[in-house]
C-alpha atoms as a PDB file:
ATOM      1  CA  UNK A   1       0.000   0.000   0.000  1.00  0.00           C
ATOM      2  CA  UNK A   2       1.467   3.902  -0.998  1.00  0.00           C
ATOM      3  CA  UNK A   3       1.165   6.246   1.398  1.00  0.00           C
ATOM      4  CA  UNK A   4      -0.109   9.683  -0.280  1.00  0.00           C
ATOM      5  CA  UNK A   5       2.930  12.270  -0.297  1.00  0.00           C
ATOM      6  CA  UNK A   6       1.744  15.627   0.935  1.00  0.00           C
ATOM      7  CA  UNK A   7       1.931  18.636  -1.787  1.00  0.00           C
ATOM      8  CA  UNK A   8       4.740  20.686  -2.601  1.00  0.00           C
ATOM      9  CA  UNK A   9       5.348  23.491   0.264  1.00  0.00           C
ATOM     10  CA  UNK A  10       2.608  22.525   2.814  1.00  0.00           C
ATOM     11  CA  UNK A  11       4.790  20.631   4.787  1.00  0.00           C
ATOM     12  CA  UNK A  12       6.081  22.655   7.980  1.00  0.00           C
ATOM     13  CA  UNK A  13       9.555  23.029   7.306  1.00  0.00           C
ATOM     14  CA  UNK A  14       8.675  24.219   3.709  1.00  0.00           C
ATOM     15  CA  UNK A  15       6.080  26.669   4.723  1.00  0.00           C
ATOM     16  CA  UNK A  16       8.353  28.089   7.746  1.00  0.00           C
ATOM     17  CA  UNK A  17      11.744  27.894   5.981  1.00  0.00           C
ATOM     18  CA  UNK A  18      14.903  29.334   7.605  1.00  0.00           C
ATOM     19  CA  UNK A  19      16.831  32.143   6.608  1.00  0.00           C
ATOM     20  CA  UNK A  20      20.694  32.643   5.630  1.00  0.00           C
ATOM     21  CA  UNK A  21      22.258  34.836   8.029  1.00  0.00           C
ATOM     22  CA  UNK A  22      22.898  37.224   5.395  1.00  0.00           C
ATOM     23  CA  UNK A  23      19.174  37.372   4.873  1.00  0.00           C
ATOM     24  CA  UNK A  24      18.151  37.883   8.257  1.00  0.00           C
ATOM     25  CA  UNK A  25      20.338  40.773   8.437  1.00  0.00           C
ATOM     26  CA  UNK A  26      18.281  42.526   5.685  1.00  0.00           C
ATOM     27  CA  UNK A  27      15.246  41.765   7.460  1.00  0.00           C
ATOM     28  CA  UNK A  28      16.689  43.298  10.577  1.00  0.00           C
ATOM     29  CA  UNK A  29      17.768  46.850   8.663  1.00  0.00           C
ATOM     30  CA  UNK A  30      13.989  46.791   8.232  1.00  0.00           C
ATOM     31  CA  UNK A  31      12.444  45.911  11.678  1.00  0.00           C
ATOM     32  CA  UNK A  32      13.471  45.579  15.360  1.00  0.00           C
ATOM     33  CA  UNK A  33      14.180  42.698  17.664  1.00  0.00           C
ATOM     34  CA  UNK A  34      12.239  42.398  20.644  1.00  0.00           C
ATOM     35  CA  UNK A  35      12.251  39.667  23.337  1.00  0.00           C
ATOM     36  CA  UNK A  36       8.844  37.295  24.223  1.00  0.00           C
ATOM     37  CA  UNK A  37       8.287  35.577  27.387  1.00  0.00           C
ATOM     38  CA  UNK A  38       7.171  32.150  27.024  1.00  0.00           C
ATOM     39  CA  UNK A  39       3.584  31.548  26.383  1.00  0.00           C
ATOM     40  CA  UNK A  40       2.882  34.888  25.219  1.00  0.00           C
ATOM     41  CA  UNK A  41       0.433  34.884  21.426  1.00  0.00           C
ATOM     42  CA  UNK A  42       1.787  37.230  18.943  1.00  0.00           C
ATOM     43  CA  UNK A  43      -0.789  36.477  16.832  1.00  0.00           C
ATOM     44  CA  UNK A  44      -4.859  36.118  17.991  1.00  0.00           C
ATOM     45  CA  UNK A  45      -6.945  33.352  17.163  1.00  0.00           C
ATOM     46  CA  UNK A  46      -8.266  34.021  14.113  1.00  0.00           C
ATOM     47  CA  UNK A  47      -6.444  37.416  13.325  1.00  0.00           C
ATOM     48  CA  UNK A  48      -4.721  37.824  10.303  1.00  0.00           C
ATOM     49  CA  UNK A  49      -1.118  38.479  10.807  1.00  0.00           C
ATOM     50  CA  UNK A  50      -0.088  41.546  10.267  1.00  0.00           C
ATOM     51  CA  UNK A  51       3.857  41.331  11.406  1.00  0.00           C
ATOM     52  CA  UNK A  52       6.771  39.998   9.995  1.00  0.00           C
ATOM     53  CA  UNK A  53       8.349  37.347  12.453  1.00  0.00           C
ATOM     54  CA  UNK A  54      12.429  36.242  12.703  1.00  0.00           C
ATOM     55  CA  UNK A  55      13.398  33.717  15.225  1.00  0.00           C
ATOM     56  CA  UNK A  56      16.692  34.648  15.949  1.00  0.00           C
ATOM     57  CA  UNK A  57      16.708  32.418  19.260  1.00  0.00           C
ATOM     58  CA  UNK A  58      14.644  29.419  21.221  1.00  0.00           C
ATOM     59  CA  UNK A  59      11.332  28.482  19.384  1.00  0.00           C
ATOM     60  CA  UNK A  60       7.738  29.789  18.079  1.00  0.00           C
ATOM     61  CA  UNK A  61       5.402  27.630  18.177  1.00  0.00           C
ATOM     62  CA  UNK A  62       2.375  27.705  15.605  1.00  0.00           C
ATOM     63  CA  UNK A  63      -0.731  26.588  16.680  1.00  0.00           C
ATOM     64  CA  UNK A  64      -4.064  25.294  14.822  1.00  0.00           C
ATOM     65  CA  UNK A  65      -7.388  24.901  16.353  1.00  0.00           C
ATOM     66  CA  UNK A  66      -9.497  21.209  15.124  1.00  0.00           C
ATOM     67  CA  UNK A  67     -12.755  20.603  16.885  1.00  0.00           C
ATOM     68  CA  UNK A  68     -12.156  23.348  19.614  1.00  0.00           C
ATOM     69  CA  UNK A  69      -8.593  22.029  20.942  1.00  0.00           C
ATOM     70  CA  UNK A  70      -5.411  23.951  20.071  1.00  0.00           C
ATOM     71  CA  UNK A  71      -2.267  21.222  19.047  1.00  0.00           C
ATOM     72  CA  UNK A  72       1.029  22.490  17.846  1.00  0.00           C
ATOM     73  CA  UNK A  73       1.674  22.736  14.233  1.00  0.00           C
ATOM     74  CA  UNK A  74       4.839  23.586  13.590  1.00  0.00           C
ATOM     75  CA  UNK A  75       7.748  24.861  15.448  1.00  0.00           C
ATOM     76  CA  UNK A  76       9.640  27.694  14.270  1.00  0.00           C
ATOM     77  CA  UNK A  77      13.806  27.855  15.362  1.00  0.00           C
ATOM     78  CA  UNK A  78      16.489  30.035  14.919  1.00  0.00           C
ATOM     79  CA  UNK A  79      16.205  31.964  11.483  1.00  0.00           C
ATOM     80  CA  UNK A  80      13.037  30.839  10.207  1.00  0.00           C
ATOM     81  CA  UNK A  81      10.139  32.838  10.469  1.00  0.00           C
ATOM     82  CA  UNK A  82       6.682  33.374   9.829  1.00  0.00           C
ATOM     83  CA  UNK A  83       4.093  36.233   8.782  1.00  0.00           C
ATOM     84  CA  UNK A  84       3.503  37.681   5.423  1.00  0.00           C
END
């Protein structure tokens, strides 16, 4: 039996790829780094994201919500990011 292959960049690591340092430091001559504490939501529930994010240390974690219970999606480490 074949196991169905998922499509082309809706895999985690290929919709939250990481960035070259050289890249990062383009983003950063653009925006600002800030520090979270842990648990804290940068983005709502629900909200469309309206921020750029680099993870330049420790881990985001991106959530989805299936029949009312949050479970972790993907995890986001150093130099990948998320946002539009």
């Amino acid at each position: 039996m074949s196991s169905i292959s998922p499509l082309p960049g809706s895999t985690p690591d290929e919709m939250f790829p990481a960035l070259s340092a050289a890249q990062q430091a383009r983003v950063l001559a653009h925006g600002h780094t800030r520090k979270v504490t842990a648990q804290e939501t940068l983005v709502e529930f629900n909200q469309q994201p309206s921020k750029f994010f680099v993870v330049l240390q420790g881990k985001l974690e991106i959530f989805r919500v299936t029949d009312n219970r949050e479970e972790v999606f993907a995890v986001c480490g150093p130099g990948m990011f998320t946002g539009d």
